[in-house]
Protein backbone atom coordinates (compact mmCIF):
# COMPACT_ATOMS: atom_id res chain seq x y z
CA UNK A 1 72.72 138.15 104.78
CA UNK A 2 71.17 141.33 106.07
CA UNK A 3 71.98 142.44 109.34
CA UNK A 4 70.06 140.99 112.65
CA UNK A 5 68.24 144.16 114.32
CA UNK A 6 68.02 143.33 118.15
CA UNK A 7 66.22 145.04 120.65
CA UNK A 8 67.68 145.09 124.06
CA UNK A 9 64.92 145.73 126.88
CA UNK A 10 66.37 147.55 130.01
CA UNK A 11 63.76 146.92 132.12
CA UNK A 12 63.15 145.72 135.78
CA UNK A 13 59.26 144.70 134.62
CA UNK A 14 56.94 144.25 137.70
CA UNK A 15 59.15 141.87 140.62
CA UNK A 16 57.23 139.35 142.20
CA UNK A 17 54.51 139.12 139.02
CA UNK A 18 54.90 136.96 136.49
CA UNK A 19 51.85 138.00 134.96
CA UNK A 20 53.13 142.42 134.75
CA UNK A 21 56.18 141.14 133.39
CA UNK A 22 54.90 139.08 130.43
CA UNK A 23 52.76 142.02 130.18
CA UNK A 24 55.37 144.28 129.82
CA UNK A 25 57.66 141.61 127.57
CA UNK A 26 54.27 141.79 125.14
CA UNK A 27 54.33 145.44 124.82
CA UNK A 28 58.63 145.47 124.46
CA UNK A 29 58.01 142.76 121.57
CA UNK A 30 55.09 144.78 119.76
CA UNK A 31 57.42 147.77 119.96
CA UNK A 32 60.55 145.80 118.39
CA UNK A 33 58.73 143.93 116.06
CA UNK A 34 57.13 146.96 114.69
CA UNK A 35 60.54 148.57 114.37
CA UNK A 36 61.93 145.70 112.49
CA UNK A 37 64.00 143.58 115.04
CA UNK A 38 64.17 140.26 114.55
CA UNK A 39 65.27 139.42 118.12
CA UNK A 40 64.37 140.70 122.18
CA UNK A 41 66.61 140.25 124.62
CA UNK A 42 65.20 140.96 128.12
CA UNK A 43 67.03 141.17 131.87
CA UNK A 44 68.04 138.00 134.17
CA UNK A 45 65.38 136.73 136.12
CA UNK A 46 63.27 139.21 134.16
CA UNK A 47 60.06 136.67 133.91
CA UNK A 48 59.74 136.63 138.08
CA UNK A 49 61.95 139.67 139.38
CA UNK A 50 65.52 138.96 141.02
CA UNK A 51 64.90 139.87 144.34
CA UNK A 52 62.95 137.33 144.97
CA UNK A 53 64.07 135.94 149.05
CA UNK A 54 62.62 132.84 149.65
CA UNK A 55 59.70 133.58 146.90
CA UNK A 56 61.87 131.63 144.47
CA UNK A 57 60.95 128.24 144.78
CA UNK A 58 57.46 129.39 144.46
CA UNK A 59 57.96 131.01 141.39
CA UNK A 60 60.15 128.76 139.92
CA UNK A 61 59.15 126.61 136.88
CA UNK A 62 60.63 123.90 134.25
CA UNK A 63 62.16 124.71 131.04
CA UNK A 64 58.93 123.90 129.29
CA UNK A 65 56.60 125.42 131.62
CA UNK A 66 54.12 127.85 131.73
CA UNK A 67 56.21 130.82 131.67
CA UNK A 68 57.69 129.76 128.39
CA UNK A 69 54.57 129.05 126.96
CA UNK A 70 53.56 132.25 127.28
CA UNK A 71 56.56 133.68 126.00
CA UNK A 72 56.48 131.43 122.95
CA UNK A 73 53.09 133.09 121.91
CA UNK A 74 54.63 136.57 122.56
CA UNK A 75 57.02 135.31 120.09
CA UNK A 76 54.84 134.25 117.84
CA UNK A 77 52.43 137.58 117.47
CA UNK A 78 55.04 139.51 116.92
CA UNK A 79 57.50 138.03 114.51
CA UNK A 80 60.60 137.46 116.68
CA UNK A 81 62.63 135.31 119.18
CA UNK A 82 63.00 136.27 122.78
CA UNK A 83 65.80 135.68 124.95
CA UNK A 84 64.24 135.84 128.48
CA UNK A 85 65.90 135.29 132.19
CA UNK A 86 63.29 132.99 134.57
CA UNK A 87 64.39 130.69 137.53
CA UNK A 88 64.41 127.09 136.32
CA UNK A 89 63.10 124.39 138.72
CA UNK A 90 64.78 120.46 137.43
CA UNK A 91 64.03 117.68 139.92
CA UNK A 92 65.52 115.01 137.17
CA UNK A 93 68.49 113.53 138.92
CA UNK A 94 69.84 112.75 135.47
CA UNK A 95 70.10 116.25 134.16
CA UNK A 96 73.62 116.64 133.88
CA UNK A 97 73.81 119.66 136.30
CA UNK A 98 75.54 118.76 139.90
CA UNK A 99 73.44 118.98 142.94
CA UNK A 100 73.82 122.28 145.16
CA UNK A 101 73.75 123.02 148.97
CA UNK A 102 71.36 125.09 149.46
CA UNK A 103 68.06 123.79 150.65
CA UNK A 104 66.42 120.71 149.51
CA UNK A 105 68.91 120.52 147.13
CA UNK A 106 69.15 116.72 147.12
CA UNK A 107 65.46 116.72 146.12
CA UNK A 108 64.69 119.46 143.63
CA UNK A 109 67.39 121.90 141.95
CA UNK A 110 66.39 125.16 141.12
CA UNK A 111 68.80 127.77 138.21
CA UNK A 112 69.30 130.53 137.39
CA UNK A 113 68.95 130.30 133.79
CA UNK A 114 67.54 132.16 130.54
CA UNK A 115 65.92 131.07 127.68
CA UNK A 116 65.91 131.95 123.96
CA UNK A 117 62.34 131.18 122.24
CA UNK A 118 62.41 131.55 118.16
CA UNK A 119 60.26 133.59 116.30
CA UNK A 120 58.20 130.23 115.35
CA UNK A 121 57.71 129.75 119.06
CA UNK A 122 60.28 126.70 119.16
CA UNK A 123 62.59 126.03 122.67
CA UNK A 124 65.70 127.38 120.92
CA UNK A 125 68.32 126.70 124.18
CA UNK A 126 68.26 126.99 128.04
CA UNK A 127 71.18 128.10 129.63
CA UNK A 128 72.10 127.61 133.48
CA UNK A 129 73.78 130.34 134.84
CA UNK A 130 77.57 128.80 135.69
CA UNK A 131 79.02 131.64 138.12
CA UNK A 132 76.80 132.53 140.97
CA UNK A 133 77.30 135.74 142.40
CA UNK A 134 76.77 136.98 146.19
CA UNK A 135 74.56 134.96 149.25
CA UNK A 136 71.42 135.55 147.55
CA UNK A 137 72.25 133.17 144.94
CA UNK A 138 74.39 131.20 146.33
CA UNK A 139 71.40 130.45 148.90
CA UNK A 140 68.45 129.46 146.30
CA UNK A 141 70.18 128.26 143.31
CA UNK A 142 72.42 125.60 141.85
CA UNK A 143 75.29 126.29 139.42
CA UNK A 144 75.39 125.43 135.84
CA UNK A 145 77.77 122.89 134.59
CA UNK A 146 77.30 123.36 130.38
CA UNK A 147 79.80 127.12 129.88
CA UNK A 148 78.73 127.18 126.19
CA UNK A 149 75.12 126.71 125.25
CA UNK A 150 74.63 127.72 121.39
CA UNK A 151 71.88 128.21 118.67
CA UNK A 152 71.24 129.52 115.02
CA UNK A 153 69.09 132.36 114.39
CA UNK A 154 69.48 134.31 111.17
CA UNK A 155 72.32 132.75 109.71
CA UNK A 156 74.33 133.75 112.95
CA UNK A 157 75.61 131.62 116.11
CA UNK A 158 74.03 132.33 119.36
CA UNK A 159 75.60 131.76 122.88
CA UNK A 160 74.18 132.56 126.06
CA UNK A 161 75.45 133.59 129.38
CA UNK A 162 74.03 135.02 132.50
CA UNK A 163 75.47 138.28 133.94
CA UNK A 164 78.99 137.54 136.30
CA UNK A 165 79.70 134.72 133.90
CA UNK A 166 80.62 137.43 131.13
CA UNK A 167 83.43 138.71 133.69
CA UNK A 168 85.23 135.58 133.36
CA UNK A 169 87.88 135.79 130.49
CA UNK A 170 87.81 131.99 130.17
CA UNK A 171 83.97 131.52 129.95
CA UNK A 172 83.93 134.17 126.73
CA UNK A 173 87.03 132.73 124.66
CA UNK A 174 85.66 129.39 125.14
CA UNK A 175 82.36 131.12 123.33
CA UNK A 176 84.69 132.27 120.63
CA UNK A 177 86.70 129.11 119.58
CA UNK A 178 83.05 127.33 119.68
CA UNK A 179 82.13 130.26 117.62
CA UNK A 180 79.59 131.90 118.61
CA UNK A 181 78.92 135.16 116.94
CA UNK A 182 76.59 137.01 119.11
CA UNK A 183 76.57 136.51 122.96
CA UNK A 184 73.18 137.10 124.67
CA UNK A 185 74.26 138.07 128.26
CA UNK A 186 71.06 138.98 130.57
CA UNK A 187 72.36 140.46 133.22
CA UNK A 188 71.40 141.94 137.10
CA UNK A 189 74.20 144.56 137.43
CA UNK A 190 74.55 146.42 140.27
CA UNK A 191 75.93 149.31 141.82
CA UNK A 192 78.94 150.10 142.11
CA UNK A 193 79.52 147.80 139.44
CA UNK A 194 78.73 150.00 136.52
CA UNK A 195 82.04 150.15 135.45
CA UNK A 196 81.08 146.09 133.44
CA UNK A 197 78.69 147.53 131.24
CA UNK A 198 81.04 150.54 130.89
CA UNK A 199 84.28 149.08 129.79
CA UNK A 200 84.43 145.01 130.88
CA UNK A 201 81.95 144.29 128.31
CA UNK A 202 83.02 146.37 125.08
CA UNK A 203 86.63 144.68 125.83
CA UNK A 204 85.30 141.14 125.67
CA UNK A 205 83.14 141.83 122.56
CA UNK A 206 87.05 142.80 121.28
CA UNK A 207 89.23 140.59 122.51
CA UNK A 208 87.02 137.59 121.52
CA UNK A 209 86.00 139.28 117.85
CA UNK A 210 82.15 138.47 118.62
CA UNK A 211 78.83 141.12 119.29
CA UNK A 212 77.79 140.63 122.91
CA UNK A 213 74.61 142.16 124.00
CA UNK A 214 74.32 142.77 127.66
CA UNK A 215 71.13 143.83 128.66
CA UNK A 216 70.66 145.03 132.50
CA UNK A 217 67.94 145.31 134.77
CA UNK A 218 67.06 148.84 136.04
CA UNK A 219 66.64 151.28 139.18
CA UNK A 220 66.27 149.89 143.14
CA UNK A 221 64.60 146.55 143.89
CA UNK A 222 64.90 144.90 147.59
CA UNK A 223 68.65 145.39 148.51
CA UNK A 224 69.96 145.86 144.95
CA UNK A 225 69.92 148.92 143.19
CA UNK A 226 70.43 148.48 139.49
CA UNK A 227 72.71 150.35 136.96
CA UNK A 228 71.13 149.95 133.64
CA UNK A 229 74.05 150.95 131.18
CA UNK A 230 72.70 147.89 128.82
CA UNK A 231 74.57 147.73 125.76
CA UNK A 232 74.84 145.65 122.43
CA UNK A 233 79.10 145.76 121.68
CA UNK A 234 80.81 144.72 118.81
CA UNK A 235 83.85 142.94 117.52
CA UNK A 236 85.28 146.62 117.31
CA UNK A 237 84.52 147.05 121.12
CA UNK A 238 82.45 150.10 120.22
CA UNK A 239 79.09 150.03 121.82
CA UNK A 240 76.75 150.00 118.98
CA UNK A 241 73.86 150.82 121.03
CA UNK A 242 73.76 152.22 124.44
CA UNK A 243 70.86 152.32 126.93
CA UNK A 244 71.12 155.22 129.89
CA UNK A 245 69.94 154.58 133.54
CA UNK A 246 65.76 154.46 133.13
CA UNK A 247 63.70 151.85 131.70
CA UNK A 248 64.19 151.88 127.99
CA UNK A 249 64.01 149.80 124.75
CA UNK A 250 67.46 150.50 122.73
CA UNK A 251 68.32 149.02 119.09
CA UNK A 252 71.36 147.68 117.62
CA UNK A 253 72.87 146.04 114.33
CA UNK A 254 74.42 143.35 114.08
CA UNK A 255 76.17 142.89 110.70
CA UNK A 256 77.68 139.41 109.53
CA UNK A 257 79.79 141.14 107.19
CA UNK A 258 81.32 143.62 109.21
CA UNK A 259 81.81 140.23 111.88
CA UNK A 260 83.51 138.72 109.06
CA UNK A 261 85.84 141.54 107.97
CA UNK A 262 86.34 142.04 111.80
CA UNK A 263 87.81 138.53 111.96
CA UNK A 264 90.11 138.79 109.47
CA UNK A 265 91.49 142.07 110.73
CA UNK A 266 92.22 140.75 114.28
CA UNK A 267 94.76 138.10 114.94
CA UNK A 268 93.85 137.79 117.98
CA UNK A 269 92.11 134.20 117.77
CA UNK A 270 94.75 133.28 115.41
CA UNK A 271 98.21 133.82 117.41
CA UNK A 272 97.09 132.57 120.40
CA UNK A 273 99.82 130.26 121.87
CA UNK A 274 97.38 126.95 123.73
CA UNK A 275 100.42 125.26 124.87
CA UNK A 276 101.22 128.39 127.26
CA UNK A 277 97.76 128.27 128.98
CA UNK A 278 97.84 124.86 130.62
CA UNK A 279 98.63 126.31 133.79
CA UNK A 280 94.87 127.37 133.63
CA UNK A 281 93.22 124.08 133.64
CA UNK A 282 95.64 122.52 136.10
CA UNK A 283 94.87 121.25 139.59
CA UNK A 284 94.99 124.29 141.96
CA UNK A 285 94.81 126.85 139.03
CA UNK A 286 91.76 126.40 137.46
């Protein structure tokens, strides 16, 4: 099985325009696709912007909606899925997520969430962001309730997670005993946070014997002034490619067979001691 080339866009695209960013997504997938990637992964909230106030439920849409539509076709021309951030708007009351308290949360529930689309154009997964970070989000969106949200691309297991979730030991070993292979973590970092990207992220890609490619927004928006520092890390916890501070398009490998040799190597997965670890799940610990 020949490696998976994956292109990780650092970009902040054009905030408040959904139109500029799928512009900009278009021009990142010709790019990739043209250098042989089989696989985009863009920024959270890249299809709207992130500092989006109380423009959010405006620009919110379903799962299926327009947005992803579009994407689809990007994914289409150009020969490759796309992993995408967007907010998600779900007014089904039977949608498995819990209601928020933010407002009109009783009637309509808007995510945080990202999406992958396959290279065919098909709704691979959604994933809703589980750990909301700061008032912003706290204010306009609803947390996930599903931590491990998986697909198959290329012979290799996909999970997805949004940003702050990745900083949760838990969240990522759960990832690895479902075994996921390659974690697609969108991400919003911020200063003077840098220090994730930096040294959080190569660990978990370690400690968990799995690639995770964290790909960051870029430069000041609103409030927030973003770090960049996207990287794809693997099961080594070397940073097989590294993105700087601007608004770049960075490639990476990632090899089964090294995975697989990886694996054995590590006992990590292997000597772990469950019985030990209950304290974590128990009432007033978890």
């Amino acid at each position: 099985m020949p490696p998976l080339r994956t292109a990780l866009l650092q970009s902040s695209g054009r905030p408040g325009s959904v139109a500029g960013n799928l512009k900009v997504l278009d021009e990142a997938a010709a790019r990739a696709g043209d250098a042989g990637a089989g696989l985009l992964v863009c920024p959270e909230m890249f299809l709207t912007g992130y500092a989006l106030g109380d423009q959010v439920p405006r620009l919110a849409e379903p799962a299926d909606g327009p947005g992803a539509a579009a994407v689809a076709e990007i994914a289409v021309r150009h020969g490759l899925a796309v992993l995408y951030g967007y907010p998600e708007r779900d007014s089904d009351p039977d949608s498995g997520d819990g209601p928020g308290d933010g407002p009109g949360r009783d009637r309509e529930r808007i995510y945080n969430a990202a999406q992958l689309i396959g290279p065919d154009g098909t709704r691979f997964a959604n994933y809703r962001k589980t750990h909301l970070f700061g008032g912003f989000e706290r204010e306009w969106f609803t947390p996930g309730e599903r931590p491990v949200v998986q697909a198959e691309l290329a012979g290799l297991r996909i999970g997805i997670m949004i940003c702050y979730d990745v900083e949760f030991p838990e969240n990522v070993r759960s990832h690895a005993l479902a075994g996921t292979d390659l974690l697609l973590v969108p991400t919003a970092q911020m200063h003077p946070f840098q220090f994730v990207p930096e040294s959080v992220v190569p660990v978990r890609a370690f400690e968990n014997q799995m690639y995770v490619a964290y790909v960051n927004r870029t430069g000041q928006e609103g409030e927030f002034e973003f770090v960049g520092l996207s990287c794809l890390a693997g099961p080594d916890g070397a940073a097989r490619a590294r993105a700087g501070r601007s608004e770049e398009l960075v490639f990476g490998e990632v090899d089964g067979e090294l995975l697989s040799a990886s694996r054995a190597a590590n006992p990590y997965l292997r000597d772990r001691r469950p019985g030990l670890y209950t304290s974590l799940v128990r009432a007033g610990h978890s």
